[in-house]
PDB file of N, CA and C in Angstrom:
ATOM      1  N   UNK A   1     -58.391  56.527 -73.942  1.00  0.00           N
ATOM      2  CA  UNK A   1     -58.340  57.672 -73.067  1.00  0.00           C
ATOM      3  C   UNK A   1     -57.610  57.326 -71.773  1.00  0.00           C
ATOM      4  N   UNK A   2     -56.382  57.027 -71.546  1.00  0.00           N
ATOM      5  CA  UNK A   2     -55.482  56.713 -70.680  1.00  0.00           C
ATOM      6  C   UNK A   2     -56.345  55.429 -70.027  1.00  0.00           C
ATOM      7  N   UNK A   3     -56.542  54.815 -70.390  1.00  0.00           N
ATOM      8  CA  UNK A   3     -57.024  53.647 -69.582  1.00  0.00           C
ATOM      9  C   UNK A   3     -57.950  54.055 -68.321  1.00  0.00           C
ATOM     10  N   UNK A   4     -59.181  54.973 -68.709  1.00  0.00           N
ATOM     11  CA  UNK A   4     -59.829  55.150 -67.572  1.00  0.00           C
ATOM     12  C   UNK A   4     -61.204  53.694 -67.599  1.00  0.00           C
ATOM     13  N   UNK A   5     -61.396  53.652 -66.128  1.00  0.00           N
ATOM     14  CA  UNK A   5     -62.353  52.883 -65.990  1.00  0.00           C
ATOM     15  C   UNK A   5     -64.089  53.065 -66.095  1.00  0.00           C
ATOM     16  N   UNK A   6     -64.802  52.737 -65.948  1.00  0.00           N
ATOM     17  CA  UNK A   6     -65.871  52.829 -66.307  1.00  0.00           C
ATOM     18  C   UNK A   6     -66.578  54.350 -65.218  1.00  0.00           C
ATOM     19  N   UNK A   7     -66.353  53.801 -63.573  1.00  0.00           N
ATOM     20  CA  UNK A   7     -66.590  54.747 -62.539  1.00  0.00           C
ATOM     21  C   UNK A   7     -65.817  55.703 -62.573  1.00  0.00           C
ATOM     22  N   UNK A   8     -64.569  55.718 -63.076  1.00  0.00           N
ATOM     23  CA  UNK A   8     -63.830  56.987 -63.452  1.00  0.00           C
ATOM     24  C   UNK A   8     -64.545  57.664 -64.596  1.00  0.00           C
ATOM     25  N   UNK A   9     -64.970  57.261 -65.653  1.00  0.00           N
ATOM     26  CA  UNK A   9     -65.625  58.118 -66.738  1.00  0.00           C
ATOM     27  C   UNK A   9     -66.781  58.389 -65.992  1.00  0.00           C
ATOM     28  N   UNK A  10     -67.458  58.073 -65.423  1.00  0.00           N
ATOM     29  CA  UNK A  10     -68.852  58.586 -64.851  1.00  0.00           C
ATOM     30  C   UNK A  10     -68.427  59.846 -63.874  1.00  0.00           C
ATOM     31  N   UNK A  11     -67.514  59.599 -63.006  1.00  0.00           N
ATOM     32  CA  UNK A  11     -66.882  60.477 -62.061  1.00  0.00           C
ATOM     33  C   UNK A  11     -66.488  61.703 -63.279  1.00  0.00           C
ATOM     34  N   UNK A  12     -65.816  61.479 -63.995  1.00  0.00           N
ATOM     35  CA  UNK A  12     -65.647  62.452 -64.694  1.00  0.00           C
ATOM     36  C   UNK A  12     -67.112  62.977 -65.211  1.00  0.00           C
ATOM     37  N   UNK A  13     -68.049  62.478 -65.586  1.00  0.00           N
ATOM     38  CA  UNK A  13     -69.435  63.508 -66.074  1.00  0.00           C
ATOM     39  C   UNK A  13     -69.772  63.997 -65.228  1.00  0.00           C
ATOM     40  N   UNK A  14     -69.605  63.544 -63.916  1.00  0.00           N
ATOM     41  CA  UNK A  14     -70.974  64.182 -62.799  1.00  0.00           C
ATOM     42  C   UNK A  14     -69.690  65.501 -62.708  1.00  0.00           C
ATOM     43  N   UNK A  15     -68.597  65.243 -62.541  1.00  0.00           N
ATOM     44  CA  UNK A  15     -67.391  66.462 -61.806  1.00  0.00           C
ATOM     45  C   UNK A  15     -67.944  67.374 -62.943  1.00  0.00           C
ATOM     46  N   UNK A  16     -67.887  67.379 -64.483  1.00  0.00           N
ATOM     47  CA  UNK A  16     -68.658  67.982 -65.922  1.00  0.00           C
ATOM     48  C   UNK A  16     -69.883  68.478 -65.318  1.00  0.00           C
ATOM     49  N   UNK A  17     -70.800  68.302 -64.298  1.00  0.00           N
ATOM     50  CA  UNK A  17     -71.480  69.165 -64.230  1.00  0.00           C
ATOM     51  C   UNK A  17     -71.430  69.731 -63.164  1.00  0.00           C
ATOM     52  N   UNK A  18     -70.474  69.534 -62.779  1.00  0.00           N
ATOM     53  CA  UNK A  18     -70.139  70.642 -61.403  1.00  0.00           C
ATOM     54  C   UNK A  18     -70.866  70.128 -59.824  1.00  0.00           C
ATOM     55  N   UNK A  19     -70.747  68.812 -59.773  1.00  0.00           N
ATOM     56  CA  UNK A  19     -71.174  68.381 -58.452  1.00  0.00           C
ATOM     57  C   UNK A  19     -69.469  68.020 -58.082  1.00  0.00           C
ATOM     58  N   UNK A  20     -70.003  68.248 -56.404  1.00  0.00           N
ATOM     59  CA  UNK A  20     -68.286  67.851 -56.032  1.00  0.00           C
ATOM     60  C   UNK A  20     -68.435  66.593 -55.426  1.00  0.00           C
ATOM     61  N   UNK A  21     -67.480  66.572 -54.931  1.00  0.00           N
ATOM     62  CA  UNK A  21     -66.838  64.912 -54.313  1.00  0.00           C
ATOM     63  C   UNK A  21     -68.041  64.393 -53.377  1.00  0.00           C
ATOM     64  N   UNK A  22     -68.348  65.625 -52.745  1.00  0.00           N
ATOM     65  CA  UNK A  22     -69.714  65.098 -51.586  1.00  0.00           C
ATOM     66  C   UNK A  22     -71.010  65.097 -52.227  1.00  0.00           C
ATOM     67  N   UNK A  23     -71.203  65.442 -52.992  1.00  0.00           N
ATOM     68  CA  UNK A  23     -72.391  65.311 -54.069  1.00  0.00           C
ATOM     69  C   UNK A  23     -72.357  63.927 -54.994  1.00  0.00           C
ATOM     70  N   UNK A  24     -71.026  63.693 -55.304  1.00  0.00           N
ATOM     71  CA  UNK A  24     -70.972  62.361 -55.861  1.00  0.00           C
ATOM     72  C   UNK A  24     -70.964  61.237 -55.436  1.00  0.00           C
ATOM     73  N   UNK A  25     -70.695  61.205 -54.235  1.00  0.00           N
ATOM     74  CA  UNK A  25     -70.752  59.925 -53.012  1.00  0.00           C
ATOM     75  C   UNK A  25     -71.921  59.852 -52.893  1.00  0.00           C
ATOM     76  N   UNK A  26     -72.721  60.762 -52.543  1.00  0.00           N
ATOM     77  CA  UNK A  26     -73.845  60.670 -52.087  1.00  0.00           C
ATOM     78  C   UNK A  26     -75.004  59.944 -53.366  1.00  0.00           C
ATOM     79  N   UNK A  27     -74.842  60.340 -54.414  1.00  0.00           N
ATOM     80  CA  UNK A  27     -75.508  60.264 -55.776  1.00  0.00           C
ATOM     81  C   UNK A  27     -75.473  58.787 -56.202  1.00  0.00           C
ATOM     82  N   UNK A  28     -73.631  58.353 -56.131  1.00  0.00           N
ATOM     83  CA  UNK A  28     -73.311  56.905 -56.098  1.00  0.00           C
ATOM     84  C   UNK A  28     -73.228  56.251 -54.723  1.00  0.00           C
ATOM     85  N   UNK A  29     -73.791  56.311 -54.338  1.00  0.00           N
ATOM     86  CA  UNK A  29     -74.007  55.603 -52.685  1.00  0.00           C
ATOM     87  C   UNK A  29     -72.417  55.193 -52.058  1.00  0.00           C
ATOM     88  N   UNK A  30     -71.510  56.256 -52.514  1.00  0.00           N
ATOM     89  CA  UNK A  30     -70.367  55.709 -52.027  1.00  0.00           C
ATOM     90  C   UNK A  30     -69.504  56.917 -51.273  1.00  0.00           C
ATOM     91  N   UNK A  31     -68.692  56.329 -50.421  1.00  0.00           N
ATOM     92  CA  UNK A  31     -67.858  57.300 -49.182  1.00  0.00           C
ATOM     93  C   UNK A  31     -66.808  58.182 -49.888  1.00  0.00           C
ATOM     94  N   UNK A  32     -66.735  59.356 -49.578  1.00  0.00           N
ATOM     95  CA  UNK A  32     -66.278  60.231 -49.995  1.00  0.00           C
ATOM     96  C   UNK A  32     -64.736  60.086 -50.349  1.00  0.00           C
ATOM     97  N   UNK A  33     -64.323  58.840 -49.877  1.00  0.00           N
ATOM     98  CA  UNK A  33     -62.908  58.755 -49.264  1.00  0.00           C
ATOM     99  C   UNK A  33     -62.691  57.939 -51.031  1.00  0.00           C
ATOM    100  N   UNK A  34     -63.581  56.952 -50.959  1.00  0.00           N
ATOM    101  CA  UNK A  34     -63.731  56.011 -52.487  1.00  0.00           C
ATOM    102  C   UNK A  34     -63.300  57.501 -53.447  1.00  0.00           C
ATOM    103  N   UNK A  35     -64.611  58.078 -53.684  1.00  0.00           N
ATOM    104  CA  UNK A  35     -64.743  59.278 -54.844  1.00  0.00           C
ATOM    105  C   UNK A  35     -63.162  60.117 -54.852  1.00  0.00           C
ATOM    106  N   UNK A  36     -62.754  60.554 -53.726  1.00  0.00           N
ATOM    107  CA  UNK A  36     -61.602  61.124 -53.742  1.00  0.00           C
ATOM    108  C   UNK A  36     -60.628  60.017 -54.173  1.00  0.00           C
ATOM    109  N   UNK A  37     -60.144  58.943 -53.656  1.00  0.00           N
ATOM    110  CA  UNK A  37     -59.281  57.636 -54.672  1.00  0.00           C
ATOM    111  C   UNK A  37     -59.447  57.894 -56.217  1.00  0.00           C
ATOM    112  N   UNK A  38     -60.714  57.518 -56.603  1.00  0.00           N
ATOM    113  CA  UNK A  38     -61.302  57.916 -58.160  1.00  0.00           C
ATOM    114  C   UNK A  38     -59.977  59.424 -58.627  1.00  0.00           C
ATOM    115  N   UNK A  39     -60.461  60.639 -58.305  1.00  0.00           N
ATOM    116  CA  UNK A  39     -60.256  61.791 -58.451  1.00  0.00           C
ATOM    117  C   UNK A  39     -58.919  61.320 -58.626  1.00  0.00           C
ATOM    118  N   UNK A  40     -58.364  61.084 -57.675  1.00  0.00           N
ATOM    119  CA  UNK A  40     -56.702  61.043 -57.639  1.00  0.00           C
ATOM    120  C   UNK A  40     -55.752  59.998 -58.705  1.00  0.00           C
ATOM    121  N   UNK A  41     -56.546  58.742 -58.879  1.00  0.00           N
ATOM    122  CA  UNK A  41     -55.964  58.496 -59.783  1.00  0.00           C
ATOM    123  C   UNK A  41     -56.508  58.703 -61.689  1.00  0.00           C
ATOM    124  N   UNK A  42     -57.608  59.277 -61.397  1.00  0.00           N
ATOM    125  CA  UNK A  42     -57.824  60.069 -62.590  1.00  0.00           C
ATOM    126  C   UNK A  42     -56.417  61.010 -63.206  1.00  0.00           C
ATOM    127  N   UNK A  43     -56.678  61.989 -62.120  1.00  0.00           N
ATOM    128  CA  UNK A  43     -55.248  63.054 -62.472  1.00  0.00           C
ATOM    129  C   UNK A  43     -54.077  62.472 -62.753  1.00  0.00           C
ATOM    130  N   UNK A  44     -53.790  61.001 -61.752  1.00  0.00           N
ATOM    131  CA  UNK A  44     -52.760  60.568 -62.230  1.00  0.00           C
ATOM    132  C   UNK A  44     -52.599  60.051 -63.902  1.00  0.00           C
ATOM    133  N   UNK A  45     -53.443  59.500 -64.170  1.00  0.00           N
ATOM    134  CA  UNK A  45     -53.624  58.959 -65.500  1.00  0.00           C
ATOM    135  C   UNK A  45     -53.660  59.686 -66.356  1.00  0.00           C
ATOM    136  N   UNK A  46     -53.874  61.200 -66.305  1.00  0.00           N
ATOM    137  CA  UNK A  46     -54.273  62.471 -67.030  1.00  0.00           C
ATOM    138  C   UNK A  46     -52.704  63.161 -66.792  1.00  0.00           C
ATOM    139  N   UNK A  47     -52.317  62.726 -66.248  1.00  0.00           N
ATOM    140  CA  UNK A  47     -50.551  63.538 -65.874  1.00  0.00           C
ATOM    141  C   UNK A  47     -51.045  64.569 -65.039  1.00  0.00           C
ATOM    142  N   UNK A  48     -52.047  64.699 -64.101  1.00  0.00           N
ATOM    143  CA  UNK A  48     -51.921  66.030 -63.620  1.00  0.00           C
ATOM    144  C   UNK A  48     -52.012  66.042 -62.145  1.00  0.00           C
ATOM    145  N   UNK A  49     -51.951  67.500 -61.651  1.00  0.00           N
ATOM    146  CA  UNK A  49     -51.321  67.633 -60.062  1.00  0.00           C
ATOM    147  C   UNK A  49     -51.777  69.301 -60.195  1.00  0.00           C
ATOM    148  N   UNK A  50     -52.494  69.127 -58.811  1.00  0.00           N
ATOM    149  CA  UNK A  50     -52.681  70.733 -58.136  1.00  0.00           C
ATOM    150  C   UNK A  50     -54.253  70.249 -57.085  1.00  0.00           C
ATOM    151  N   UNK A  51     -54.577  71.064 -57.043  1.00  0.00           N
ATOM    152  CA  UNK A  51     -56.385  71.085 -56.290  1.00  0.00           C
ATOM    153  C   UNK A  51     -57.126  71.401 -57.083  1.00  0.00           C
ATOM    154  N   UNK A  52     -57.596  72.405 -58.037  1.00  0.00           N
ATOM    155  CA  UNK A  52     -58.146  72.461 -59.312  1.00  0.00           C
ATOM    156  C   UNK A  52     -57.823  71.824 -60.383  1.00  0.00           C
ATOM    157  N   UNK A  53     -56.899  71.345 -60.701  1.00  0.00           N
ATOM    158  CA  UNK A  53     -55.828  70.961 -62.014  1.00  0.00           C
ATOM    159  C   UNK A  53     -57.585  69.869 -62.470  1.00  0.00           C
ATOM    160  N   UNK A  54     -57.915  68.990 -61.880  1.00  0.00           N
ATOM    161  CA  UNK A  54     -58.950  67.846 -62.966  1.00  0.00           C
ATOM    162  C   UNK A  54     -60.065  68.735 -63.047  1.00  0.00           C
ATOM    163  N   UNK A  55     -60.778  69.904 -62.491  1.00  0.00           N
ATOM    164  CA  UNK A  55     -61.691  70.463 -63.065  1.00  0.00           C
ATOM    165  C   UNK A  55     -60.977  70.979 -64.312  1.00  0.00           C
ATOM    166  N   UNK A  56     -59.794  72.189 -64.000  1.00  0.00           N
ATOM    167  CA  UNK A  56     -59.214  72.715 -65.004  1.00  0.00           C
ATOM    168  C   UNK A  56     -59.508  72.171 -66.647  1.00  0.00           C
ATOM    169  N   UNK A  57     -58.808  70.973 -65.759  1.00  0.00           N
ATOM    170  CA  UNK A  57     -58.483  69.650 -67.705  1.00  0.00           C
ATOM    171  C   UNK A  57     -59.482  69.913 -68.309  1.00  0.00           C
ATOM    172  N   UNK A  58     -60.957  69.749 -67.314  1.00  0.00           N
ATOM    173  CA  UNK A  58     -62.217  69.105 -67.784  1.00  0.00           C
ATOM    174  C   UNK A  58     -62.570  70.604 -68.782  1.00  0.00           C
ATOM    175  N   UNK A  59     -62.255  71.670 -68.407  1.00  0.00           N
ATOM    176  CA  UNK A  59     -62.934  73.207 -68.949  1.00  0.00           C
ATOM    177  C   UNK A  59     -62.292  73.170 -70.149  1.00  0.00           C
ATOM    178  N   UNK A  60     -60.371  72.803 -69.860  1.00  0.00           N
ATOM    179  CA  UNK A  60     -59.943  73.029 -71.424  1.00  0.00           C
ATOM    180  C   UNK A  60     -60.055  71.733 -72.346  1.00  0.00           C
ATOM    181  N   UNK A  61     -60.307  70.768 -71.844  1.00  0.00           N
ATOM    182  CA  UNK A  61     -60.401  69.550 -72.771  1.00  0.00           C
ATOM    183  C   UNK A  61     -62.613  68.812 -72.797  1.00  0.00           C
ATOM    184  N   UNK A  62     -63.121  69.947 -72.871  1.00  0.00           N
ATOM    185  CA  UNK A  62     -64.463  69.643 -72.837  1.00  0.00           C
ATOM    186  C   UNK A  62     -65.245  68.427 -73.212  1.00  0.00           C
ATOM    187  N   UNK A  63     -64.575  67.302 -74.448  1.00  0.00           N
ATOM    188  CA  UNK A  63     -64.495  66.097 -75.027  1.00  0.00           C
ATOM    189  C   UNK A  63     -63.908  64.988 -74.376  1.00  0.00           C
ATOM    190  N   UNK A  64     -63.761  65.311 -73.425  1.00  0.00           N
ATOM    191  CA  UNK A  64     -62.634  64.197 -72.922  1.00  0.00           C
ATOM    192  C   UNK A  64     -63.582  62.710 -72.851  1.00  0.00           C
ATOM    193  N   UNK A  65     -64.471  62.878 -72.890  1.00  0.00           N
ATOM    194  CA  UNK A  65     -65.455  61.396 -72.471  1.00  0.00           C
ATOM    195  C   UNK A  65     -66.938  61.395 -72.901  1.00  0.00           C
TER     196      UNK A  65
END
């Protein structure tokens, strides 16, 4: 799955249930600034680009992880 990492697949479940970036820092005891890094090179690895675009993926590709 594009070479995601372990905290990237987790980042991806919690984003799957609809907590955001400040919900996930907080959950993983980590700074918002980390979680957003995560996010960004997720999309990169996923080919994608916009402000919604990695929820998007997540709605049409529901399996991803």
């Amino acid at each position: 799955m594009k070479n995601l990492t372990p905290k990237e697949k987790e980042i991806i479940d919690l984003i799957k249930q609809n907590y955001t970036s400040k919900e996930i820092s907080e959950k993983l005891n980590r700074s918002i600034k980390t979680i957003e890094n995560h996010r960004s090179n997720i999309c990169k690895k996923l080919n994608i680009s916009g402000s919604n675009a990695l929820l998007r993926y997540l709605i049409e590709n529901p399996n991803i992880i």
